[in-house]
C-alpha atoms as a PDB file:
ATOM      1  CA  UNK A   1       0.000   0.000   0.000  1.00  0.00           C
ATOM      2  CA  UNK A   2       1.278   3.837  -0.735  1.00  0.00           C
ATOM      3  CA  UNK A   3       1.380   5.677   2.576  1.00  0.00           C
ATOM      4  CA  UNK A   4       1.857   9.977   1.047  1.00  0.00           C
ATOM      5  CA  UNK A   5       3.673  11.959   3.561  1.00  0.00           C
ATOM      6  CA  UNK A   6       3.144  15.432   1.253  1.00  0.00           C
ATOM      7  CA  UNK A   7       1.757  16.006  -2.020  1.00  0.00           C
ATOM      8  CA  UNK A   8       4.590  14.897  -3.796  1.00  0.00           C
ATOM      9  CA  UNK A   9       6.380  12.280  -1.302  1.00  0.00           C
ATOM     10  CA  UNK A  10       5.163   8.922  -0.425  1.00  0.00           C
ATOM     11  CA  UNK A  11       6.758   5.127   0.304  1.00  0.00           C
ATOM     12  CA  UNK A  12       6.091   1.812  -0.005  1.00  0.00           C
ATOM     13  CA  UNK A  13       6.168   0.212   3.978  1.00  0.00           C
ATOM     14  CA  UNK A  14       9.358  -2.073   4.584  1.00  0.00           C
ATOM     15  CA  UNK A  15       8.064  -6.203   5.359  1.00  0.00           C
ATOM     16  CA  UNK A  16       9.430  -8.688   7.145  1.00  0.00           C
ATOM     17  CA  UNK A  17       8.781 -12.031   4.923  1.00  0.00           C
ATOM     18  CA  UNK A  18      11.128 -11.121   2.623  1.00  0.00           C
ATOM     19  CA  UNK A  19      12.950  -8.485   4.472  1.00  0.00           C
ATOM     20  CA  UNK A  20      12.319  -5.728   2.500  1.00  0.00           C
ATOM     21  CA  UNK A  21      13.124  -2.098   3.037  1.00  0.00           C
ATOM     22  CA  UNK A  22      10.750   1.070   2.565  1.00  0.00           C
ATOM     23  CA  UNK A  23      10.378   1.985  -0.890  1.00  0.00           C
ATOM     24  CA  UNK A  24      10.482   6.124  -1.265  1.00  0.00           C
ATOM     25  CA  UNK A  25       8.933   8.198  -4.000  1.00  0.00           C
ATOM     26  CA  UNK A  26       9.259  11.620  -5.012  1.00  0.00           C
ATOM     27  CA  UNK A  27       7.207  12.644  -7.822  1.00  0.00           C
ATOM     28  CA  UNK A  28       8.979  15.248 -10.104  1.00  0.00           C
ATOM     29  CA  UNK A  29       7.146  17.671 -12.717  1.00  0.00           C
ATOM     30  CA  UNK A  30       9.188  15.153 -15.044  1.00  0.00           C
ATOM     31  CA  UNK A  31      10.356  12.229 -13.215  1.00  0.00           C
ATOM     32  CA  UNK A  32       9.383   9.463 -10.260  1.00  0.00           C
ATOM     33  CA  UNK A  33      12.644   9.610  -8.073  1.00  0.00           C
ATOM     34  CA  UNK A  34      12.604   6.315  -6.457  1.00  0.00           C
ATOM     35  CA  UNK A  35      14.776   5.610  -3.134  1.00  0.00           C
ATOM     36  CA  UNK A  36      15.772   1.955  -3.061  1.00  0.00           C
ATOM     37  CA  UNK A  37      13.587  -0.917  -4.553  1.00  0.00           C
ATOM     38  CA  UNK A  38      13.008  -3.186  -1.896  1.00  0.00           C
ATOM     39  CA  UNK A  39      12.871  -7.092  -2.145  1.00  0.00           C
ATOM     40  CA  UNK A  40      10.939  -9.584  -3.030  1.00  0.00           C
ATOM     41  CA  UNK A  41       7.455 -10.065  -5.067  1.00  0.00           C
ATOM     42  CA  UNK A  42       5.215  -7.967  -2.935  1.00  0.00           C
ATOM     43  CA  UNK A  43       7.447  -5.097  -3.146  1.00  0.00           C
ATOM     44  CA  UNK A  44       7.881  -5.509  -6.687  1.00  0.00           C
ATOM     45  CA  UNK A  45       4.053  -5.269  -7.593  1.00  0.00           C
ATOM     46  CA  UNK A  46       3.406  -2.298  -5.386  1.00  0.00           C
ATOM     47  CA  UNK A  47       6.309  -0.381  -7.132  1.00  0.00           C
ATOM     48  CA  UNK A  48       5.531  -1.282 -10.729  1.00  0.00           C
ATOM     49  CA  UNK A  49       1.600  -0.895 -10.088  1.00  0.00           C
ATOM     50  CA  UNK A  50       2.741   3.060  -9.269  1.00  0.00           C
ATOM     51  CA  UNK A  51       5.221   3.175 -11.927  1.00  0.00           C
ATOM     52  CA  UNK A  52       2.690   2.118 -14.242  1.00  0.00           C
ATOM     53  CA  UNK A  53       0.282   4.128 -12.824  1.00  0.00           C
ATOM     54  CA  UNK A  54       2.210   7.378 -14.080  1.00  0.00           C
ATOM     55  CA  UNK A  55       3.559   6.322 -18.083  1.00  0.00           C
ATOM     56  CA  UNK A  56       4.569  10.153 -18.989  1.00  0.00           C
ATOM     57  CA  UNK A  57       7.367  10.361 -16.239  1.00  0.00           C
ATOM     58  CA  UNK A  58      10.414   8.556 -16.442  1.00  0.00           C
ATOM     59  CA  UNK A  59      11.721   7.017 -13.626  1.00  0.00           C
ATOM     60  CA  UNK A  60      15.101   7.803 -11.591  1.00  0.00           C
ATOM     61  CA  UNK A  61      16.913   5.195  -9.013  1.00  0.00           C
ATOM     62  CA  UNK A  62      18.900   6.059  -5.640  1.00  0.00           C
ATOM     63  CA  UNK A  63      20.393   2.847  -4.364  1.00  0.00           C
ATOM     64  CA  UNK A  64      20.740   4.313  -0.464  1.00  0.00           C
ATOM     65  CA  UNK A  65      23.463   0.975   0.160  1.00  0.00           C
ATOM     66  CA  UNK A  66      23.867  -2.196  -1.535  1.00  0.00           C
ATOM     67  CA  UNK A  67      21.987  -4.906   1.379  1.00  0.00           C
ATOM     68  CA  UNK A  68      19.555  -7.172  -0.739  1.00  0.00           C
ATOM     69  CA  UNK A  69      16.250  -5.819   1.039  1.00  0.00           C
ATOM     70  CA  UNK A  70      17.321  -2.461  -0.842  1.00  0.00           C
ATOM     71  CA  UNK A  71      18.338  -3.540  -3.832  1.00  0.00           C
ATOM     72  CA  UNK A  72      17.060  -7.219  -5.061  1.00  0.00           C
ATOM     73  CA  UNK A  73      14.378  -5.597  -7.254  1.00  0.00           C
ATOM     74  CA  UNK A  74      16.166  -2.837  -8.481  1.00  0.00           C
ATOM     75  CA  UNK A  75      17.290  -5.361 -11.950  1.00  0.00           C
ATOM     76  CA  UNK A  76      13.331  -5.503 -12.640  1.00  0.00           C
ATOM     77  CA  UNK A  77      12.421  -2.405 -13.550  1.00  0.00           C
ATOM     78  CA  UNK A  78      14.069   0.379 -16.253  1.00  0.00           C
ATOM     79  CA  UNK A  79      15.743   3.654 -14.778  1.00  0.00           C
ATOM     80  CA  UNK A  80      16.243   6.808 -17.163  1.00  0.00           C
ATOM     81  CA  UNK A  81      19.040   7.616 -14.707  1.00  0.00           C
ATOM     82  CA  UNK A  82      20.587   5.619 -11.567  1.00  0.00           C
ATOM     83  CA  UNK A  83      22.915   6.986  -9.074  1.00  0.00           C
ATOM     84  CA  UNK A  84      24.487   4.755  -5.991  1.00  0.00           C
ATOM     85  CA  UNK A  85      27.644   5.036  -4.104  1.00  0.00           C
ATOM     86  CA  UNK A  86      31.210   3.813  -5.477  1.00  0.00           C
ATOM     87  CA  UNK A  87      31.009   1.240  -3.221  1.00  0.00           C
ATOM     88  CA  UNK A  88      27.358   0.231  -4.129  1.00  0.00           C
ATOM     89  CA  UNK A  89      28.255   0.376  -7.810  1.00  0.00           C
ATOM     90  CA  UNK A  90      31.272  -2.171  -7.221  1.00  0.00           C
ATOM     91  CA  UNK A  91      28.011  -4.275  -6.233  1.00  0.00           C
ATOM     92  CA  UNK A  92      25.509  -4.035  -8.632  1.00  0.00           C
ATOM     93  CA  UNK A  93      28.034  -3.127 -11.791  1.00  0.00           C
ATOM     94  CA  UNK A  94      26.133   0.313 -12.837  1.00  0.00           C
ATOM     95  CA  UNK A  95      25.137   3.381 -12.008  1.00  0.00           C
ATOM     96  CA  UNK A  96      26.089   6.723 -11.646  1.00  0.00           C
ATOM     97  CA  UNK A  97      28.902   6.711  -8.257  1.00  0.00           C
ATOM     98  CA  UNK A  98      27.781   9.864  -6.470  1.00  0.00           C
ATOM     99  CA  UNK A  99      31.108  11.185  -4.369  1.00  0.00           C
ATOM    100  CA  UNK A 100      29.534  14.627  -3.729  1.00  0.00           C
ATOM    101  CA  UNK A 101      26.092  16.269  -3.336  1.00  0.00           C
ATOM    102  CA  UNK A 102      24.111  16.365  -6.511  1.00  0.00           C
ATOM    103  CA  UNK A 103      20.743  18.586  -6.328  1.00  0.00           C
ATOM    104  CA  UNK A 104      18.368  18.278  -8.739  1.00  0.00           C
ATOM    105  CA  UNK A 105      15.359  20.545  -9.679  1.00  0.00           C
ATOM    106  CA  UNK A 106      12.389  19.123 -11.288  1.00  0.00           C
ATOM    107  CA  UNK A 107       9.210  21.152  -9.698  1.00  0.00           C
ATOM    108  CA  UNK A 108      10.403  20.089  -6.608  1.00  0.00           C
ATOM    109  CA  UNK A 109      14.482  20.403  -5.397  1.00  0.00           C
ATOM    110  CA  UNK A 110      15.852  17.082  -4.519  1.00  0.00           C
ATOM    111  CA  UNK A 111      19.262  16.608  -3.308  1.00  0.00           C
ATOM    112  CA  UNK A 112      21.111  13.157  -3.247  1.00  0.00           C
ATOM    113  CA  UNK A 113      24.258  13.059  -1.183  1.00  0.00           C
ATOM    114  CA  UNK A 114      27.076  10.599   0.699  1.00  0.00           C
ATOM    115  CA  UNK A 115      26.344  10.064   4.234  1.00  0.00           C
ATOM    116  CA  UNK A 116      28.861   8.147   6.366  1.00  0.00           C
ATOM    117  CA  UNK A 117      27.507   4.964   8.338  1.00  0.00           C
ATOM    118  CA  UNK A 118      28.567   2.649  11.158  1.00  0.00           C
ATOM    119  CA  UNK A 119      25.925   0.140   9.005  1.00  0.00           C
ATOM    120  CA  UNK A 120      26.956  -0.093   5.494  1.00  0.00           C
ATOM    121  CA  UNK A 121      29.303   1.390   3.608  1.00  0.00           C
ATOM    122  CA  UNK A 122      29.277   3.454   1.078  1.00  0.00           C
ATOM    123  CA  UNK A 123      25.443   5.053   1.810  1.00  0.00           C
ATOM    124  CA  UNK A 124      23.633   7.413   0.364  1.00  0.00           C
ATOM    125  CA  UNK A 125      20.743  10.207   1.456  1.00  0.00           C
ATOM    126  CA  UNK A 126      17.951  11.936  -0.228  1.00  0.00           C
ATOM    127  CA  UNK A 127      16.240  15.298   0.378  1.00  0.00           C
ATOM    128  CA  UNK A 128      13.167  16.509  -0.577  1.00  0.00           C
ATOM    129  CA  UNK A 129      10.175  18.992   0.637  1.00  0.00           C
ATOM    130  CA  UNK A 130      11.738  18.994   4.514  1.00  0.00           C
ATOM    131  CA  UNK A 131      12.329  15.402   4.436  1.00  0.00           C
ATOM    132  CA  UNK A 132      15.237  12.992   4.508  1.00  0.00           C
ATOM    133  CA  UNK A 133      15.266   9.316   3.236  1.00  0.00           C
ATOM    134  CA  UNK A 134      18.316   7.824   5.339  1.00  0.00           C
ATOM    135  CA  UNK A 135      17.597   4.423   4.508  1.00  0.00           C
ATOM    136  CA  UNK A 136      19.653   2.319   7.204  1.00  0.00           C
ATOM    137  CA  UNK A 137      22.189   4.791   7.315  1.00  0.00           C
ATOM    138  CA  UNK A 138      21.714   5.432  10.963  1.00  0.00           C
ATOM    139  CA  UNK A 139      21.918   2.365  12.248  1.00  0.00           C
ATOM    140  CA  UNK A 140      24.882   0.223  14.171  1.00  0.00           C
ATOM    141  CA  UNK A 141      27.034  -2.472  12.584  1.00  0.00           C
ATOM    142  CA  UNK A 142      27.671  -5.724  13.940  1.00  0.00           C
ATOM    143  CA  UNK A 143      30.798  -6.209  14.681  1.00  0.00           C
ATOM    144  CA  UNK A 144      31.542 -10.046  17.201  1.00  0.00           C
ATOM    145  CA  UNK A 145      27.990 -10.725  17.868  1.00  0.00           C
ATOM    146  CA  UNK A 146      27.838  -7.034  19.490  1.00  0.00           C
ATOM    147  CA  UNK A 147      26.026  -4.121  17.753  1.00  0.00           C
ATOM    148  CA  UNK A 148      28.398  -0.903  17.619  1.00  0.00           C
ATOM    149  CA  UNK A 149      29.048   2.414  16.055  1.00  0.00           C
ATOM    150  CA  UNK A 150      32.103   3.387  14.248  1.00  0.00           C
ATOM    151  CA  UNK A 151      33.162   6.183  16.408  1.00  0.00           C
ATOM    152  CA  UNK A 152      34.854   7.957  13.894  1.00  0.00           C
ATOM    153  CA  UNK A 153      31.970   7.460  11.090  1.00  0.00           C
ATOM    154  CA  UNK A 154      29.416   8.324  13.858  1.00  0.00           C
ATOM    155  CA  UNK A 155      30.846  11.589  14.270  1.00  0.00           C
ATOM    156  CA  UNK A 156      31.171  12.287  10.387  1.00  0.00           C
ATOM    157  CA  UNK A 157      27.655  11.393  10.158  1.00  0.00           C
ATOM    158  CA  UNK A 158      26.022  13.589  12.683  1.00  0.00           C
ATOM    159  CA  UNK A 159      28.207  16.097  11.023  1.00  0.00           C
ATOM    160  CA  UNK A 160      25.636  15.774   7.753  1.00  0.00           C
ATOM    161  CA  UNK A 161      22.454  14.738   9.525  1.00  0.00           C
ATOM    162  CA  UNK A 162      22.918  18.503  11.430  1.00  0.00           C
ATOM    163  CA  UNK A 163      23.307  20.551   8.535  1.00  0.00           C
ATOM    164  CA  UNK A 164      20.480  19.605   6.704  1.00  0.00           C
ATOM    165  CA  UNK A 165      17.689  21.320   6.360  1.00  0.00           C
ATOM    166  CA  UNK A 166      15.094  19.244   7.224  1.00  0.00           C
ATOM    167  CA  UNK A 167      12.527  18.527   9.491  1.00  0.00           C
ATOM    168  CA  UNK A 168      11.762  14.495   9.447  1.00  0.00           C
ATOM    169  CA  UNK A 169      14.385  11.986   9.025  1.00  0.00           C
ATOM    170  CA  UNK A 170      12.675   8.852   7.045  1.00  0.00           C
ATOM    171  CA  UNK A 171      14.154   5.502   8.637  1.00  0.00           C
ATOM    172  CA  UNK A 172      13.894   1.846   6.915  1.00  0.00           C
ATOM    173  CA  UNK A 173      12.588  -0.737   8.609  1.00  0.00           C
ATOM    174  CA  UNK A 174      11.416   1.457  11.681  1.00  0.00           C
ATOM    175  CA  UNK A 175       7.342   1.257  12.290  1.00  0.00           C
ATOM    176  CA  UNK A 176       6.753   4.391  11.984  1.00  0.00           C
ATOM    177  CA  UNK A 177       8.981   5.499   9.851  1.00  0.00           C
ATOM    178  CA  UNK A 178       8.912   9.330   9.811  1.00  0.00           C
ATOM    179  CA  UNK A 179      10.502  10.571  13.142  1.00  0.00           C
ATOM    180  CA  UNK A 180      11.481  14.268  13.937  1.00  0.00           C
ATOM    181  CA  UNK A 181      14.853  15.220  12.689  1.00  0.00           C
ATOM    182  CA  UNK A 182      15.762  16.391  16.382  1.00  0.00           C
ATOM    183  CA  UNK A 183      14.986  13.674  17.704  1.00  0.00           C
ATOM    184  CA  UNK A 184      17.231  11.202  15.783  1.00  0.00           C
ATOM    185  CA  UNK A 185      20.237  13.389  16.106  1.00  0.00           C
ATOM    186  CA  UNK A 186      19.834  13.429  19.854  1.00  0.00           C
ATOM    187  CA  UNK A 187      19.832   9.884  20.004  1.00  0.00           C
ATOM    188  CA  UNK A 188      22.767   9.603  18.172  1.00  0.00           C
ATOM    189  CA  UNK A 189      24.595  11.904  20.113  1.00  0.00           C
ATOM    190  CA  UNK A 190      24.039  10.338  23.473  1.00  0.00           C
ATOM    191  CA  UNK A 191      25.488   7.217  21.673  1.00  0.00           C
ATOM    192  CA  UNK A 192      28.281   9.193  20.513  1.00  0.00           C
ATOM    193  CA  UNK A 193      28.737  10.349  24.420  1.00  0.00           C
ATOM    194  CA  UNK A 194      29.429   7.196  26.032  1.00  0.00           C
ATOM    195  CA  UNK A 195      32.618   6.995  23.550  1.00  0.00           C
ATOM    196  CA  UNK A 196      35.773   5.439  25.324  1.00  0.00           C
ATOM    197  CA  UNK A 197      39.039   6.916  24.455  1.00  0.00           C
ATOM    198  CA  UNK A 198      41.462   4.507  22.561  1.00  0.00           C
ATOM    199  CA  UNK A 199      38.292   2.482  21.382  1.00  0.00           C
ATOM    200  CA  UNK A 200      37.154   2.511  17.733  1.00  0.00           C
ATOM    201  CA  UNK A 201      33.621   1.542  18.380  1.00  0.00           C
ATOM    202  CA  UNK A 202      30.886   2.584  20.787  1.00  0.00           C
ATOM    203  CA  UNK A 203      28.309  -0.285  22.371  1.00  0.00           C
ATOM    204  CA  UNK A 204      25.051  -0.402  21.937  1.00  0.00           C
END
């Protein structure tokens, strides 16, 4: 099912059986920006039902890492333009490797961009209307059975998440999926607080 957050934003929920991540949209004047393309059958109906659902607008793909739940569908459907990570595009062998914010206008201003992560590397982030599709970027790793933050990535990343200027951070996987911007960063930085010097990563 489409959930619309605004007029021109809206996602397909993750699932659990197969894991597959929240599907964003962004609907240009031109183009359907889609963020990730989830996993499995399910998934793959609700996208192409919308896709199909809008035949004059071409449709552009942001990879936000290269985990299967983001990506597994993303060889089923055609993309006028794709843009992923280096590290993502080592993965899936195309794609334009994004090292550098790139903002698009198309009736509404979009802007792709890197964003280091403790979960993945290699992620990506996408802005649009006061929102920000983060995918899993804000999550821990697992590192020995133990989930942990990079403490050195953590710190790069709230260095992005603060300066942009948005007011809801979108999250994969989370139930609710929208949460305030403020919020998220807070969290993050109490994580980043009980840092131990001499130790790369910070337990969760």
């Amino acid at each position: 099912m489409i959930k619309k957050i605004t007029d021109n934003i809206a996602y397909i929920p993750a699932s659990e059986g197969p894991l597959s991540a929240d599907i964003g949209l962004v609907m240009g004047n031109r183009r359907i920006y889609v963020f990730d393309t989830g996993n499995g059958d399910a998934a793959y109906k609700e996208l192409k039902d919308f896709l199909d659902s809008c035949p004059e607008k071409e449709a552009v793909c942001i990879l936000s890492h290269f985990h299967e739940d983001h990506t597994a569908n993303f060889a089923r459907f055609d993309y006028s333009k794709i843009y992923v990570s280096p590290h993502t595009n080592r993965y899936i062998k195309i794609g334009e490797p994004l090292t550098s914010p790139l903002t698009i206008e198309d009736g509404v201003s979009i802007t792709v961009f890197p964003l280091p992560s403790s979960h993945a590397k290699g992620c990506l982030g996408m802005t649009a209307e006061g929102c920000a599709f983060l995918g899993d970027a804000t999550y821990p790793a697992e590192v020995n059975n133990e989930e942990v933050y990079n403490k050195g990535l953590l710190q790069e990343e709230l260095e992005v998440l603060k300066e942009l200027p948005v007011k809801s951070f979108l999250l994969s996987h989370k139930p609710r999926f929208i949460y305030p911007a403020k919020v998220v960063i807070r969290e993050l930085e109490s994580v980043y607080g009980r840092r131990l010097p001499n130790e790369q990563y910070i337990k969760v």
